[in-house]
N, C-alpha and C. Protein backbone atom coordinates (compact mmCIF):
# COMPACT_ATOMS: atom_id res chain seq x y z
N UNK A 1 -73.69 -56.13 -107.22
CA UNK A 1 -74.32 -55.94 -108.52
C UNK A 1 -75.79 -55.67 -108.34
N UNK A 2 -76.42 -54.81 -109.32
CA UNK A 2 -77.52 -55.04 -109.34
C UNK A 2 -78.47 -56.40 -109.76
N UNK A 3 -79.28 -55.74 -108.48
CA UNK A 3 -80.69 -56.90 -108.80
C UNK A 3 -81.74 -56.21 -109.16
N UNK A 4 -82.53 -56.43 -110.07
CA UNK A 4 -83.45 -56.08 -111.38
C UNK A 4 -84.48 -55.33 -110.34
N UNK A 5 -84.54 -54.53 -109.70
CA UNK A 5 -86.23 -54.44 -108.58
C UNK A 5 -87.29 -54.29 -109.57
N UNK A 6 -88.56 -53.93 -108.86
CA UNK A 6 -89.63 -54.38 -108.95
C UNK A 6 -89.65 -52.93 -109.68
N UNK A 7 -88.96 -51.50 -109.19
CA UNK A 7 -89.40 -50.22 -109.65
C UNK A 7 -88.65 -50.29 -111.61
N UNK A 8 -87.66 -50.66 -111.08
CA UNK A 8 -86.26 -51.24 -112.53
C UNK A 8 -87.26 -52.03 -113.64
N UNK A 9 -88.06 -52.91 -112.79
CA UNK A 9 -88.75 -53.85 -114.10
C UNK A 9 -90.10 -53.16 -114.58
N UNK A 10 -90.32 -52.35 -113.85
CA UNK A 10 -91.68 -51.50 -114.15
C UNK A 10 -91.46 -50.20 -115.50
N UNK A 11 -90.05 -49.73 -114.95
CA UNK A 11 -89.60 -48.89 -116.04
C UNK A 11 -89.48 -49.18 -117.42
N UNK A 12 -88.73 -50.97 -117.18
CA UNK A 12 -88.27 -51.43 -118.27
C UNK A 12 -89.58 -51.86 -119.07
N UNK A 13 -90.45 -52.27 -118.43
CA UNK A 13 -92.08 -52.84 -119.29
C UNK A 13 -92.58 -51.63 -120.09
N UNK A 14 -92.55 -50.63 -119.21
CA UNK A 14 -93.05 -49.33 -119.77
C UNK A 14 -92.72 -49.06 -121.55
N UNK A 15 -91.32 -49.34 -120.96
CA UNK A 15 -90.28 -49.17 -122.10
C UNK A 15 -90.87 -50.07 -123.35
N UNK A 16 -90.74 -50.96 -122.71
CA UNK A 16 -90.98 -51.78 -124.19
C UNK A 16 -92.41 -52.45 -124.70
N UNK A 17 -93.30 -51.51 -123.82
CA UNK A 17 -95.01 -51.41 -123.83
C UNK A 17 -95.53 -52.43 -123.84
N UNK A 18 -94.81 -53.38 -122.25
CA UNK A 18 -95.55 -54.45 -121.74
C UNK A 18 -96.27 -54.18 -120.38
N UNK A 19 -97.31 -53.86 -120.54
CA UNK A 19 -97.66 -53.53 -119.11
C UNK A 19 -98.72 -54.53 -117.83
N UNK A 20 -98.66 -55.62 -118.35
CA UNK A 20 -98.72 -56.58 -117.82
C UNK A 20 -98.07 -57.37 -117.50
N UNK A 21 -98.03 -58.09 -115.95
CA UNK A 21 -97.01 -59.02 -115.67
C UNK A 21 -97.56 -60.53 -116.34
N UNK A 22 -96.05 -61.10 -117.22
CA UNK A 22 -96.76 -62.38 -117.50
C UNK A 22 -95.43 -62.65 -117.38
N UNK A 23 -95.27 -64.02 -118.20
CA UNK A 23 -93.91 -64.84 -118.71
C UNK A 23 -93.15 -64.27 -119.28
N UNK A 24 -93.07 -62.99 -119.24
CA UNK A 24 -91.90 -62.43 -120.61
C UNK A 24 -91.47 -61.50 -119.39
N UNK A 25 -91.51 -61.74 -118.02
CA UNK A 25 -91.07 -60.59 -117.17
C UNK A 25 -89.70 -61.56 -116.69
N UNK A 26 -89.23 -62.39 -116.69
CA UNK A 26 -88.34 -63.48 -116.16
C UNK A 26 -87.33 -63.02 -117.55
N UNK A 27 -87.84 -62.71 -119.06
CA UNK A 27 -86.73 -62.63 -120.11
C UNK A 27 -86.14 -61.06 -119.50
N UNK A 28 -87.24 -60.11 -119.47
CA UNK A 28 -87.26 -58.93 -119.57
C UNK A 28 -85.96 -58.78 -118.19
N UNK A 29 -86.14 -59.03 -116.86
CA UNK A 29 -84.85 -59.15 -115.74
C UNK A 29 -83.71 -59.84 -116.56
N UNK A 30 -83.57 -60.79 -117.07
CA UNK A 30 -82.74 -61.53 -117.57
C UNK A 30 -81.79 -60.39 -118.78
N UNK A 31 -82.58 -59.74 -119.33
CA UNK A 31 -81.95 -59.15 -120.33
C UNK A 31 -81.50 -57.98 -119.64
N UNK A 32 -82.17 -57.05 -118.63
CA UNK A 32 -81.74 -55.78 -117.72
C UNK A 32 -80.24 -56.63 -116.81
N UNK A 33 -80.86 -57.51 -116.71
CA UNK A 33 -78.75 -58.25 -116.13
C UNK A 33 -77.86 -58.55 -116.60
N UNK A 34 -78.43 -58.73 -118.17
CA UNK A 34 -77.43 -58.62 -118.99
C UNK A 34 -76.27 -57.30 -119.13
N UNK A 35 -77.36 -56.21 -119.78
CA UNK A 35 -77.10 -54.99 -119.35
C UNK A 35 -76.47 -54.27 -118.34
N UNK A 36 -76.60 -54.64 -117.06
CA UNK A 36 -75.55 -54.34 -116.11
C UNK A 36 -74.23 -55.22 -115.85
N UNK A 37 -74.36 -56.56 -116.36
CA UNK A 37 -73.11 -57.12 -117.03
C UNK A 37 -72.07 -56.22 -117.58
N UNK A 38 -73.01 -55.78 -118.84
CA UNK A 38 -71.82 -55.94 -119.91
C UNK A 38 -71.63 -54.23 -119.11
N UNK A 39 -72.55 -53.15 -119.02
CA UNK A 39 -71.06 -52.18 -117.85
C UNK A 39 -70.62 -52.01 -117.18
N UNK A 40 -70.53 -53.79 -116.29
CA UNK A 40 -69.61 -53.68 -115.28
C UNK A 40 -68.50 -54.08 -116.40
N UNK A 41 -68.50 -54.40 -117.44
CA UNK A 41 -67.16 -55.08 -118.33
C UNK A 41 -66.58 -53.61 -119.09
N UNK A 42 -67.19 -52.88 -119.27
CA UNK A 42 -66.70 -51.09 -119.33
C UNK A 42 -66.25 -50.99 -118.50
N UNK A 43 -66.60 -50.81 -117.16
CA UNK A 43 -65.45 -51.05 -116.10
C UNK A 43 -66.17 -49.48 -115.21
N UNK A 44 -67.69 -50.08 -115.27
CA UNK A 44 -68.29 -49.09 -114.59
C UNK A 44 -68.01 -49.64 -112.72
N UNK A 45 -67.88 -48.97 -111.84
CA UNK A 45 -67.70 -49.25 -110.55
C UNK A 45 -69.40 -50.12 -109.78
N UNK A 46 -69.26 -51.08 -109.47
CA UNK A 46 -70.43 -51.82 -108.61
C UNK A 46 -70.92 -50.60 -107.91
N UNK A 47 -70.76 -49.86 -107.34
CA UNK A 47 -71.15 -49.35 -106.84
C UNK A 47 -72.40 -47.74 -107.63
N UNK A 48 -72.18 -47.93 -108.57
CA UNK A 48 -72.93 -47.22 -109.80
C UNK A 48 -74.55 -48.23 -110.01
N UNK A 49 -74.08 -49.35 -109.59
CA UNK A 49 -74.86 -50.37 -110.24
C UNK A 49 -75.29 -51.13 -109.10
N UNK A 50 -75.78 -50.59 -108.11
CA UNK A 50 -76.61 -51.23 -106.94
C UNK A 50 -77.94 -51.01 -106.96
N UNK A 51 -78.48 -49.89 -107.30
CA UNK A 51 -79.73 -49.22 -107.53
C UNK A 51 -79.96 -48.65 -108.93
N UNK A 52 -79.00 -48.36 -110.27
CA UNK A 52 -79.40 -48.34 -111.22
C UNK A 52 -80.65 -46.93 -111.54
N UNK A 53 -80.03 -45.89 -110.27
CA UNK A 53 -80.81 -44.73 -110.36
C UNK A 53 -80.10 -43.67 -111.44
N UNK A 54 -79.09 -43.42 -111.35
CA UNK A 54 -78.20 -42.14 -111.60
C UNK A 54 -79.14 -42.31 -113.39
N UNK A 55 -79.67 -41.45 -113.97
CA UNK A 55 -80.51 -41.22 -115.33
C UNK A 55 -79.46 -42.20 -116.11
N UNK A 56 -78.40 -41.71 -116.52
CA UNK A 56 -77.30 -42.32 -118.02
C UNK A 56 -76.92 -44.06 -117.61
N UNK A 57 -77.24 -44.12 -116.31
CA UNK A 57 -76.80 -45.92 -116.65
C UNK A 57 -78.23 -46.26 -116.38
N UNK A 58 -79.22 -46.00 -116.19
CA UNK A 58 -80.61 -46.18 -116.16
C UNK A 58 -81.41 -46.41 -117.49
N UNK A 59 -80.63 -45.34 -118.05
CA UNK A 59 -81.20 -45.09 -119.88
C UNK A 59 -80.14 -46.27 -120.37
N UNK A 60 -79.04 -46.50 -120.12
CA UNK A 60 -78.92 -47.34 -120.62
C UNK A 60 -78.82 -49.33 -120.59
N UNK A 61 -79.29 -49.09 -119.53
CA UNK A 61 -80.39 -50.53 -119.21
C UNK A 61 -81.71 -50.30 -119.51
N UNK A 62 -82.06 -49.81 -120.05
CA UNK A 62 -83.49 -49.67 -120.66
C UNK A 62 -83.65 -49.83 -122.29
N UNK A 63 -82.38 -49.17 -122.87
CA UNK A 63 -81.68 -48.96 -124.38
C UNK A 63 -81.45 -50.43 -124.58
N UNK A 64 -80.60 -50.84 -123.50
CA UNK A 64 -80.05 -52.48 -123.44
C UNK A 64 -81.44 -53.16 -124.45
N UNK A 65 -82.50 -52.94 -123.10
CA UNK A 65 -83.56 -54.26 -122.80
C UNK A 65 -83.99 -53.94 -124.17
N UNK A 66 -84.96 -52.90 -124.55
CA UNK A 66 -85.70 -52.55 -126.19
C UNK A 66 -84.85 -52.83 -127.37
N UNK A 67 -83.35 -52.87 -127.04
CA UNK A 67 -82.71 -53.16 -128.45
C UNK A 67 -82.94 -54.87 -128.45
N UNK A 68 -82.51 -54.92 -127.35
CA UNK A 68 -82.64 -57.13 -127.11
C UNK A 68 -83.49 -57.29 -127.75
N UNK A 69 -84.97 -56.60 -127.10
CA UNK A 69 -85.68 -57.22 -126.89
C UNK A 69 -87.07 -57.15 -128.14
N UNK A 70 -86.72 -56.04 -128.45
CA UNK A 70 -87.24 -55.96 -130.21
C UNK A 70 -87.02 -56.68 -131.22
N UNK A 71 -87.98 -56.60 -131.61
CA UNK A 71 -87.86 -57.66 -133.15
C UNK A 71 -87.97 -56.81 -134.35
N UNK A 72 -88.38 -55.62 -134.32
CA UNK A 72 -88.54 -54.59 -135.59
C UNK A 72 -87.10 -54.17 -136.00
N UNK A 73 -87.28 -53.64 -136.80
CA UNK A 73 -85.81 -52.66 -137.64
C UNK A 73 -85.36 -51.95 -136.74
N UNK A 74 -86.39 -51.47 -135.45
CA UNK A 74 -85.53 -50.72 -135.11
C UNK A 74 -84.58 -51.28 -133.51
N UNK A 75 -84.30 -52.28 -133.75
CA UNK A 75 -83.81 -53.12 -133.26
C UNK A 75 -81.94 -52.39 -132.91
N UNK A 76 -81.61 -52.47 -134.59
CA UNK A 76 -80.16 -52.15 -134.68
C UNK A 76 -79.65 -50.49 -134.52
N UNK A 77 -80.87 -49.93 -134.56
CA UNK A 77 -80.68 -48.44 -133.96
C UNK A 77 -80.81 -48.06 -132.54
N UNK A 78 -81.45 -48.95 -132.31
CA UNK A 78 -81.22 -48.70 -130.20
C UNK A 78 -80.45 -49.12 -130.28
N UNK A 79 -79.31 -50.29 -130.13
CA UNK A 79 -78.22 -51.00 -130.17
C UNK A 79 -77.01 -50.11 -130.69
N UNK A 80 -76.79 -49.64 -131.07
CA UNK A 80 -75.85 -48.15 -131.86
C UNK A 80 -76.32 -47.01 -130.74
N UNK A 81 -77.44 -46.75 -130.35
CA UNK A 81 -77.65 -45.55 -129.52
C UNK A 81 -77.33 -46.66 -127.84
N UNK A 82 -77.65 -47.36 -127.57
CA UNK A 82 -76.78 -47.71 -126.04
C UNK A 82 -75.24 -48.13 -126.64
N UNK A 83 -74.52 -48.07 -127.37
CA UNK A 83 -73.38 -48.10 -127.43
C UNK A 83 -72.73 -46.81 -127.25
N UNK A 84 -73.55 -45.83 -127.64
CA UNK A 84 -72.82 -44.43 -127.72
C UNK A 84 -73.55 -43.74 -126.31
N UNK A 85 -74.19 -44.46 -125.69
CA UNK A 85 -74.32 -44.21 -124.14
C UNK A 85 -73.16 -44.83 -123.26
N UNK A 86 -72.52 -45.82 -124.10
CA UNK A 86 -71.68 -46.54 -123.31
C UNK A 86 -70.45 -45.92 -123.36
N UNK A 87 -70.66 -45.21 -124.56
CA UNK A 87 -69.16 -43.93 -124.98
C UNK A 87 -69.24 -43.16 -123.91
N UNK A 88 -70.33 -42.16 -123.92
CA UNK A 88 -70.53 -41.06 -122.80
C UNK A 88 -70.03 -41.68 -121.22
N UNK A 89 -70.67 -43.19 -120.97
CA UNK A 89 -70.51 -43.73 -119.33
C UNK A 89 -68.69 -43.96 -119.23
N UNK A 90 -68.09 -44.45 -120.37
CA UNK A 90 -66.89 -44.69 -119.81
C UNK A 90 -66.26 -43.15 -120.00
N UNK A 91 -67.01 -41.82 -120.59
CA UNK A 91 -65.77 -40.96 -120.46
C UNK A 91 -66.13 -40.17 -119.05
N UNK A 92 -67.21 -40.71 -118.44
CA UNK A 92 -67.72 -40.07 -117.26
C UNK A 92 -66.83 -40.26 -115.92
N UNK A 93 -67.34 -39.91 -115.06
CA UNK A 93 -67.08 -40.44 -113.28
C UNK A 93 -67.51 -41.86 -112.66
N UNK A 94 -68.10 -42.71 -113.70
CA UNK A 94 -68.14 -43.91 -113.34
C UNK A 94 -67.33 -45.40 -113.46
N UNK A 95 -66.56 -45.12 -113.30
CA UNK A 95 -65.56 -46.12 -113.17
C UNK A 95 -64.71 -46.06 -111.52
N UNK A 96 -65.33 -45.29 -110.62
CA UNK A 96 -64.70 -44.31 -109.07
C UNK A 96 -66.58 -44.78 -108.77
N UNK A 97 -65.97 -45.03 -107.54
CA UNK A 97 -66.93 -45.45 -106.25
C UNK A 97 -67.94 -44.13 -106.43
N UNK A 98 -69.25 -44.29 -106.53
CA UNK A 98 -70.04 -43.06 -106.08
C UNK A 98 -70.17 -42.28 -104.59
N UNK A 99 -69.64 -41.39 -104.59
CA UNK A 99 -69.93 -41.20 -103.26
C UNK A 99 -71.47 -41.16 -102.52
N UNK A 100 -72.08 -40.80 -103.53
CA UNK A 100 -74.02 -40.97 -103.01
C UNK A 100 -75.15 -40.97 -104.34
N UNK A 101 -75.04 -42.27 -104.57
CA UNK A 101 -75.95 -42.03 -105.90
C UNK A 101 -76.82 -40.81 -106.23
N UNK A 102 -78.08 -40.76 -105.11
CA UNK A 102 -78.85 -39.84 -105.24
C UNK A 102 -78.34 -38.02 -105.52
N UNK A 103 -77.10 -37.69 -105.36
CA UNK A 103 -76.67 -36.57 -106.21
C UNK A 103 -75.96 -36.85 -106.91
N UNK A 104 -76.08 -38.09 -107.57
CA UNK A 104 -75.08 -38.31 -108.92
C UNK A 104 -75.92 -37.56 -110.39
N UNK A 105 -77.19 -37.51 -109.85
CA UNK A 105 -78.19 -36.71 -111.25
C UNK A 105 -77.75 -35.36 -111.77
């Protein structure tokens, strides 16, 4: 499974326009593992989810973290848009071993 790296948590801060490391970087991993949780429970292959490069499961650990992790309205509209990322991932090639992430783009 993936583990949150340092490049993964940098993306994800970006994302949700924290760009300082403080105490909210321990929620922020916590919630990106959530996220690769719940598509290994889609029944995305571990092996999709070691590095968390390939763009569409990337965007959607990022979709994950900003819907969590927001408190505005627009909370329930990222949450509807990584679900319908989660449509696109299960009708994809990820549920089969990658043969090499880096030309999975």
């Amino acid at each position: 499974m993936c583990t949150v790296s340092a490049e993964l948590l940098s993306a994800i801060k970006l994302r949700v326009r924290r760009a300082r490391s403080n105490a909210l970087d321990a929620d922020l991993t916590q919630l990106a593992q959530a996220a690769i949780r719940d598509l290994q429970r889609i029944g995305v292959h571990d092996s999709w989810l070691t590095d968390c490069s390939d763009p569409l499961i990337r965007e959607a650990v990022l979709t994950y973290v900003n819907a969590s992790f927001s408190r505005d309205a627009d909370s329930e509209k990222l949450m509807q848009a990584y679900n319908t990322i989660c449509i696109k991932i299960k009708g994809g090639r990820y549920r089969e071993e990658a043969e090499d992430n880096a030309d999975s783009s």
